[in-house]
N, C-alpha and C. Protein backbone atom coordinates (compact mmCIF):
# COMPACT_ATOMS: atom_id res chain seq x y z
N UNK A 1 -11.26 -12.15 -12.29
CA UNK A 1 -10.45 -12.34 -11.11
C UNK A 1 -11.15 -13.39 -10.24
N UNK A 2 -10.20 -14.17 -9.90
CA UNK A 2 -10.81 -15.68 -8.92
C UNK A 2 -10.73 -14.74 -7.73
N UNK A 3 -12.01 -15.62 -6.92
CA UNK A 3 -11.82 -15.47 -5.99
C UNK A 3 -10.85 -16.24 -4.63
N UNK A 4 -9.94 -17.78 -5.01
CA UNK A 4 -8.55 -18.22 -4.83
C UNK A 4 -7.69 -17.61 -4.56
N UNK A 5 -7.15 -16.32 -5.92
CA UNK A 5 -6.36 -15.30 -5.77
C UNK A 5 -6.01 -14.73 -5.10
N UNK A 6 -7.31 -14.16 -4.71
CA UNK A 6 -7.86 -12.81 -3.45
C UNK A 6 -7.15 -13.56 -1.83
N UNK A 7 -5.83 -13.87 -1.61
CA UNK A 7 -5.80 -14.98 -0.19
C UNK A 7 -4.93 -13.90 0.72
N UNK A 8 -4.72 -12.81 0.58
CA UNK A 8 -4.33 -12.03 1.49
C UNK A 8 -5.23 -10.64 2.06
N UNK A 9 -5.43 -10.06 3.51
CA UNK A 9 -6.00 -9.10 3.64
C UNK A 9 -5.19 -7.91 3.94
N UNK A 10 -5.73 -6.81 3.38
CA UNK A 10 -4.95 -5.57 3.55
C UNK A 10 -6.00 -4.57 3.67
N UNK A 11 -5.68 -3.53 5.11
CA UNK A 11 -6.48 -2.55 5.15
C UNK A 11 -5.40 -1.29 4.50
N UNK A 12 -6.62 -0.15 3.67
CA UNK A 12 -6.35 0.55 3.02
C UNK A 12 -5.91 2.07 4.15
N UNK A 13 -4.98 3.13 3.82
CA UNK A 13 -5.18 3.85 5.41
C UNK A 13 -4.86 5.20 4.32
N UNK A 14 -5.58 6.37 4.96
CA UNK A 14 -5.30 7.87 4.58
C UNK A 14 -4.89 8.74 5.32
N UNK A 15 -4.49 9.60 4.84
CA UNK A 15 -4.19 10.76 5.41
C UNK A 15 -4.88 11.37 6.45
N UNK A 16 -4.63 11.29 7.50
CA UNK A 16 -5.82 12.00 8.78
C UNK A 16 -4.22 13.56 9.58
N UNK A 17 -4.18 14.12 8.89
CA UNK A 17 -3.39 15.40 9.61
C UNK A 17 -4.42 15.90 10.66
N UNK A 18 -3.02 15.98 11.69
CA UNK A 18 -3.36 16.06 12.94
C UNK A 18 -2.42 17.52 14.07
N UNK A 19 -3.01 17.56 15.19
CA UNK A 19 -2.19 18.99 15.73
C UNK A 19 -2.21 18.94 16.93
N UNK A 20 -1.02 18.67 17.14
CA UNK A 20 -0.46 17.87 18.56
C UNK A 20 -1.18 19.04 19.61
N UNK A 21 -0.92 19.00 21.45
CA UNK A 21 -1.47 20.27 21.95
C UNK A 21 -0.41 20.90 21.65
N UNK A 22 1.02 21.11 21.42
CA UNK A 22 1.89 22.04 21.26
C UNK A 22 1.92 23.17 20.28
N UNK A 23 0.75 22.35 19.47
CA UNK A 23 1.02 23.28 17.94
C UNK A 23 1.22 22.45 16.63
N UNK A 24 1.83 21.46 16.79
CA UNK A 24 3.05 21.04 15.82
C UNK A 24 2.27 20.19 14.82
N UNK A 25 2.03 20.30 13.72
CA UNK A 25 1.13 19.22 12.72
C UNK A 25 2.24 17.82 12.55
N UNK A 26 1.08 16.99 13.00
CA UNK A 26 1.61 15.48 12.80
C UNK A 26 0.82 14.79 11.69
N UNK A 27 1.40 13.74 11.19
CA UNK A 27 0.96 12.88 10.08
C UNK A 27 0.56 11.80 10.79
N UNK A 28 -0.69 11.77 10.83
CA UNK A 28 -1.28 10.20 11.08
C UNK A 28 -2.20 9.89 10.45
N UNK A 29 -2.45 8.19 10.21
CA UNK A 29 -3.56 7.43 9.12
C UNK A 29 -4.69 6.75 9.69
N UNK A 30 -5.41 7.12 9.34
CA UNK A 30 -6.14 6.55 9.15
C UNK A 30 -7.16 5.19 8.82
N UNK A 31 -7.73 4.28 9.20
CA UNK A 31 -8.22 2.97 8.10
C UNK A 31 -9.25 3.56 7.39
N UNK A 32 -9.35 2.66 6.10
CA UNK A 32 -10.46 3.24 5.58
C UNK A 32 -11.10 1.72 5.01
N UNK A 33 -10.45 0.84 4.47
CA UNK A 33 -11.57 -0.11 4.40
C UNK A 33 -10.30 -1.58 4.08
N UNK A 34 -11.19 -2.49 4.91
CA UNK A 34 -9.83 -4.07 4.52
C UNK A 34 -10.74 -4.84 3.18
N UNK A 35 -9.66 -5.14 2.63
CA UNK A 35 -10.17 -5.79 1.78
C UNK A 35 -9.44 -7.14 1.03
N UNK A 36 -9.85 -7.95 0.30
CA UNK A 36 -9.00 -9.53 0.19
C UNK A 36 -8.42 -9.11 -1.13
N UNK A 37 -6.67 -9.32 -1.30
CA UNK A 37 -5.79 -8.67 -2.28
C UNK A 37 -4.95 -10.22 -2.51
N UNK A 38 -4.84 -10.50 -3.94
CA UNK A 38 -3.58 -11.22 -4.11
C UNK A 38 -2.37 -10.34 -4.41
N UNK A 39 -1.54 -11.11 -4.33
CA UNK A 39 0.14 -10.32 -4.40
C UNK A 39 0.44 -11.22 -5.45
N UNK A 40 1.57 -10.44 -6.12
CA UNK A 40 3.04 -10.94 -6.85
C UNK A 40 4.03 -10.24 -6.84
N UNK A 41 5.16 -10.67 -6.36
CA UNK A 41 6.10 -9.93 -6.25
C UNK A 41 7.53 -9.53 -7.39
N UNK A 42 7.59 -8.60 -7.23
CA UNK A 42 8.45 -7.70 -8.60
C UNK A 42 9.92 -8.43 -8.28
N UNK A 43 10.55 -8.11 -8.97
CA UNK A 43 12.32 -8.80 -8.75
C UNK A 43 12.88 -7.52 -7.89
N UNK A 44 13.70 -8.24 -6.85
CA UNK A 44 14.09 -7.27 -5.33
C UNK A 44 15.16 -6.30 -6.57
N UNK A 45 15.39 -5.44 -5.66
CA UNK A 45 15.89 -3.81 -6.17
C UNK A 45 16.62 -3.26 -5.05
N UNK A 46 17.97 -2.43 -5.14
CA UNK A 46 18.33 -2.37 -4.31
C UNK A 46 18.32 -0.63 -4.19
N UNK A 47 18.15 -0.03 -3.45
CA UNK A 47 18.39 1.53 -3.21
C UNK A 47 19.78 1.65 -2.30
N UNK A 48 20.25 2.59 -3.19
CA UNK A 48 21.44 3.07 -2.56
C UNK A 48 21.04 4.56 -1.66
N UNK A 49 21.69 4.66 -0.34
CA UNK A 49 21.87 4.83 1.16
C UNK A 49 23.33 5.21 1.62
N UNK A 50 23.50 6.51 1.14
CA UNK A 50 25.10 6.31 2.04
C UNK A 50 24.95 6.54 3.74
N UNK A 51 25.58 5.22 4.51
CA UNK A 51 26.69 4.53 3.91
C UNK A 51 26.65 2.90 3.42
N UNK A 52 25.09 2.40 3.25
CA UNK A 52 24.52 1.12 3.13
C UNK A 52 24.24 1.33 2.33
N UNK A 53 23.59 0.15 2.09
CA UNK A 53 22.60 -0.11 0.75
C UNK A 53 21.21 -1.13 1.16
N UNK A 54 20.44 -0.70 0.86
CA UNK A 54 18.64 -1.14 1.36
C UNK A 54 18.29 -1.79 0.25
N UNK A 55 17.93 -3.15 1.01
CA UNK A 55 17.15 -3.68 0.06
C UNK A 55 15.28 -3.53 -0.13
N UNK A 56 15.31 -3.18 -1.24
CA UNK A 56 13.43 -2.71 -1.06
C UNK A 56 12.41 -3.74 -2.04
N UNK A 57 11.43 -4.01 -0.96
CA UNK A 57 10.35 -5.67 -1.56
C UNK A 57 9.10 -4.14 -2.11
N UNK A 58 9.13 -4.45 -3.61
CA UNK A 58 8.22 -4.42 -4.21
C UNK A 58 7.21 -5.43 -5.07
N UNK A 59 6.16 -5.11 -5.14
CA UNK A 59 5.23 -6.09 -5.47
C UNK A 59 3.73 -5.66 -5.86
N UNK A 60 3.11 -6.52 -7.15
CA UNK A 60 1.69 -6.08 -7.38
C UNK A 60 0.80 -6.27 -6.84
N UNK A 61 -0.47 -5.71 -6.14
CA UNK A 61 -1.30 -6.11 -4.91
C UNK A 61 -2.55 -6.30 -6.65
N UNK A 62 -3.68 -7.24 -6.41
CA UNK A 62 -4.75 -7.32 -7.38
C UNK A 62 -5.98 -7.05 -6.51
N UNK A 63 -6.74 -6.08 -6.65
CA UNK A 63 -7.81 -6.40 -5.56
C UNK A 63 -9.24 -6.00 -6.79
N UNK A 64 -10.74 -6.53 -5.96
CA UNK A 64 -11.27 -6.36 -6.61
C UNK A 64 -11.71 -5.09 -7.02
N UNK A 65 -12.37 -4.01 -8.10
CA UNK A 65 -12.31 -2.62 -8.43
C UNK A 65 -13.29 -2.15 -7.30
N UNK A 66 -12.81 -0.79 -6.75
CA UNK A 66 -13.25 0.39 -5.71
C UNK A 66 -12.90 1.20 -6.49
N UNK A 67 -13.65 2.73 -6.10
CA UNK A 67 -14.22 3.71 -6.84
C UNK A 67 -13.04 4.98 -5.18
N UNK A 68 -13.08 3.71 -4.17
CA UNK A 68 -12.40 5.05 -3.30
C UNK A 68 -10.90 4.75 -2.96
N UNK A 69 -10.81 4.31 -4.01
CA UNK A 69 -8.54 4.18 -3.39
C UNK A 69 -8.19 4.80 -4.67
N UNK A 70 -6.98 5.34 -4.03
CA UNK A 70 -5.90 6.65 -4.63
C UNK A 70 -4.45 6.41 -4.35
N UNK A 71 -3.65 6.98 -5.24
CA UNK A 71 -2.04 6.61 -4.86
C UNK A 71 -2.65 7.54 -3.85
N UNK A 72 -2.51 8.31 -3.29
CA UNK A 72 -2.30 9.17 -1.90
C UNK A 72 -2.52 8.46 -0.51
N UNK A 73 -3.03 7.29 -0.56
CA UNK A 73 -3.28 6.28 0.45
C UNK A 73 -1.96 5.19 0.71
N UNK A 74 -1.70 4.64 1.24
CA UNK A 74 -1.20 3.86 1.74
C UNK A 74 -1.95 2.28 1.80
N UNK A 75 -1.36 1.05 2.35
CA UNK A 75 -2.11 -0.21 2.88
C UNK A 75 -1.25 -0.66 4.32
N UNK A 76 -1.92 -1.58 4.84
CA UNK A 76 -1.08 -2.49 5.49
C UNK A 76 -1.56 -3.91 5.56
N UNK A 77 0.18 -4.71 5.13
CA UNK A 77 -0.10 -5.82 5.14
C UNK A 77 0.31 -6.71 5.81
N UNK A 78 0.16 -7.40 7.07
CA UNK A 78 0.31 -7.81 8.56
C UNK A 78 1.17 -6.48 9.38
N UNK A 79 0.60 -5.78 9.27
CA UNK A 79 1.02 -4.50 9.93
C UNK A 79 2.40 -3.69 9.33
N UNK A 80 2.75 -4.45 8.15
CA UNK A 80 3.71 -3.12 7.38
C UNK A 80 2.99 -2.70 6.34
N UNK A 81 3.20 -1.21 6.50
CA UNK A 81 2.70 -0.27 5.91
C UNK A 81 3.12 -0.34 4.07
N UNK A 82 2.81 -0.19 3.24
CA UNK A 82 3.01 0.04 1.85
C UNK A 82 3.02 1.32 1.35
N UNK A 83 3.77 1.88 0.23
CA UNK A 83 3.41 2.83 -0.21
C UNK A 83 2.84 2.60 -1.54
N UNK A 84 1.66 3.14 -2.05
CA UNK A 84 1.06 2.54 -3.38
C UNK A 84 1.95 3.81 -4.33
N UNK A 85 2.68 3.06 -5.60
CA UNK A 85 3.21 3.71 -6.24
C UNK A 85 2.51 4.12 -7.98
N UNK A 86 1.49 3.58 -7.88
CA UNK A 86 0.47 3.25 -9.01
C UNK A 86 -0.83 2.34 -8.74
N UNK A 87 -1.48 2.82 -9.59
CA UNK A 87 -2.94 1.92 -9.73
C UNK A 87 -3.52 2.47 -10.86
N UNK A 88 -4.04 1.22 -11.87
CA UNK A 88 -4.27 0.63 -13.14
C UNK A 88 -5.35 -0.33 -12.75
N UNK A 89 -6.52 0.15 -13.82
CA UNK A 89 -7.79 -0.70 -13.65
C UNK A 89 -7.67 -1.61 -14.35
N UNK A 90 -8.43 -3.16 -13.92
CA UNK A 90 -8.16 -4.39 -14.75
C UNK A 90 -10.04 -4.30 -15.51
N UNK A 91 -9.32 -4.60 -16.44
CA UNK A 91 -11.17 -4.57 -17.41
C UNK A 91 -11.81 -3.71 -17.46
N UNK A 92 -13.47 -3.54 -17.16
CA UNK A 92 -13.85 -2.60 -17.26
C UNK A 92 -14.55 -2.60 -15.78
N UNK A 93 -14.28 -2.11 -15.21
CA UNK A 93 -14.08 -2.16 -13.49
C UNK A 93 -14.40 -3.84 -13.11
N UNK A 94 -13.61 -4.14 -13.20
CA UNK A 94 -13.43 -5.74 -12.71
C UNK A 94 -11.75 -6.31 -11.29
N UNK A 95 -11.66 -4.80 -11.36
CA UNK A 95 -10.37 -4.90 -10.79
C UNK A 95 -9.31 -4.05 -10.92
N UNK A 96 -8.43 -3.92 -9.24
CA UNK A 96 -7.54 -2.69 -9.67
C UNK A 96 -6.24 -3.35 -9.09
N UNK A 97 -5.07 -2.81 -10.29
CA UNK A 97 -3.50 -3.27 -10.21
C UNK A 97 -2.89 -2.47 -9.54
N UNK A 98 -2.16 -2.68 -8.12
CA UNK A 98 -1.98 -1.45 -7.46
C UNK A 98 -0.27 -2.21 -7.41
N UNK A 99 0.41 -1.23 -7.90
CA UNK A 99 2.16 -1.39 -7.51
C UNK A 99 2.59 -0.67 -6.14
N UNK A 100 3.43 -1.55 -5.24
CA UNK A 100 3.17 -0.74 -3.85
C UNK A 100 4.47 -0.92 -3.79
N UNK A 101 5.44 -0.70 -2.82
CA UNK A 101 6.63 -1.07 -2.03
C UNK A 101 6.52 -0.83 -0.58
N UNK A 102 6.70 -1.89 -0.02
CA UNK A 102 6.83 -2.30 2.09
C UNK A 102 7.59 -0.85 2.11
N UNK A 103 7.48 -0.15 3.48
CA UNK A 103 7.97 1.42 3.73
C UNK A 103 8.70 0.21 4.57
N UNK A 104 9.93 0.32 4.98
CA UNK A 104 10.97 0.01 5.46
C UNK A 104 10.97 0.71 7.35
N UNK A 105 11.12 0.19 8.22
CA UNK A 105 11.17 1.02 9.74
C UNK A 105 9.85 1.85 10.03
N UNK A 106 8.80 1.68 9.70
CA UNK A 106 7.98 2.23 9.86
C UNK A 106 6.41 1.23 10.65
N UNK A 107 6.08 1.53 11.41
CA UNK A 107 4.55 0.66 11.81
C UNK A 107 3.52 1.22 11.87
C-alpha cells in the first residue's frame, strides 16, 4: 500500500453508552483514533423507503492494518458518519479493506 493512496483522513468512533440524568440510556461515540484512508467508491444503490426512495454512497475505505478496529465501530469522514459493513485484511497485516456506507441525516 502507497503511501499517495492513503489522501483522505478519517477518525474511527465507538460505542460510549451513556445515561442521561432522567434515566434514559443514550447512544453516543466516541473517537478512538484518525487515521490516513484511501477510498473507492462502489456503484450507487438505491434503498427503497415508503414513500421515497434513498439513494445510499457506498464505498471501500483502504487503511493501513490495526489490531483495534471492528465492524462495531463506526468512522467519520468530513464529519459524516459511516457505518463499517465489513473488514478484510490485505496481506499479511499490511492492510485493512473496510466496506462502509455514509449513514444518511445523521452528524
Amino acid at each position: 500500500m502507497r503511501a499517495g493512496e492513503l489522501d483522505r483522513r478519517i477518525t474511527f468512533q465507538e460505542p460510549d453508552p451513556q445515561t442521561s440524568p432522567s434515566g434514559a440510556r443514550t447512544r453516543d461515540w466516541k473517537d478512538v483514533v484518525t487515521v490516513w484512508a484511501g477510498f473507492r467508491p462502489m456503484p450507487g444503490r438505491e434503498r427503497y423507503q415508503s414513500p421515497q426512495t434513498l439513494a445510499t454512497r457506498t464505498g471501500i475505505w483502504r487503511i493501513r492494518w490495526r489490531s483495534d478496529i471492528h465492524e462495531r465501530m463506526r468512522f467519520l469522514f468530513r464529519g459524516q458518519p459511516w457505518q463499517i459493513d465489513g473488514i478484510a485484511e490485505i496481506g499479511r497485516r499490511e492492510g485493512l479493506e473496510i466496506t462502509a456506507t455514509a449513514i444518511e441525516g445523521e452528524q
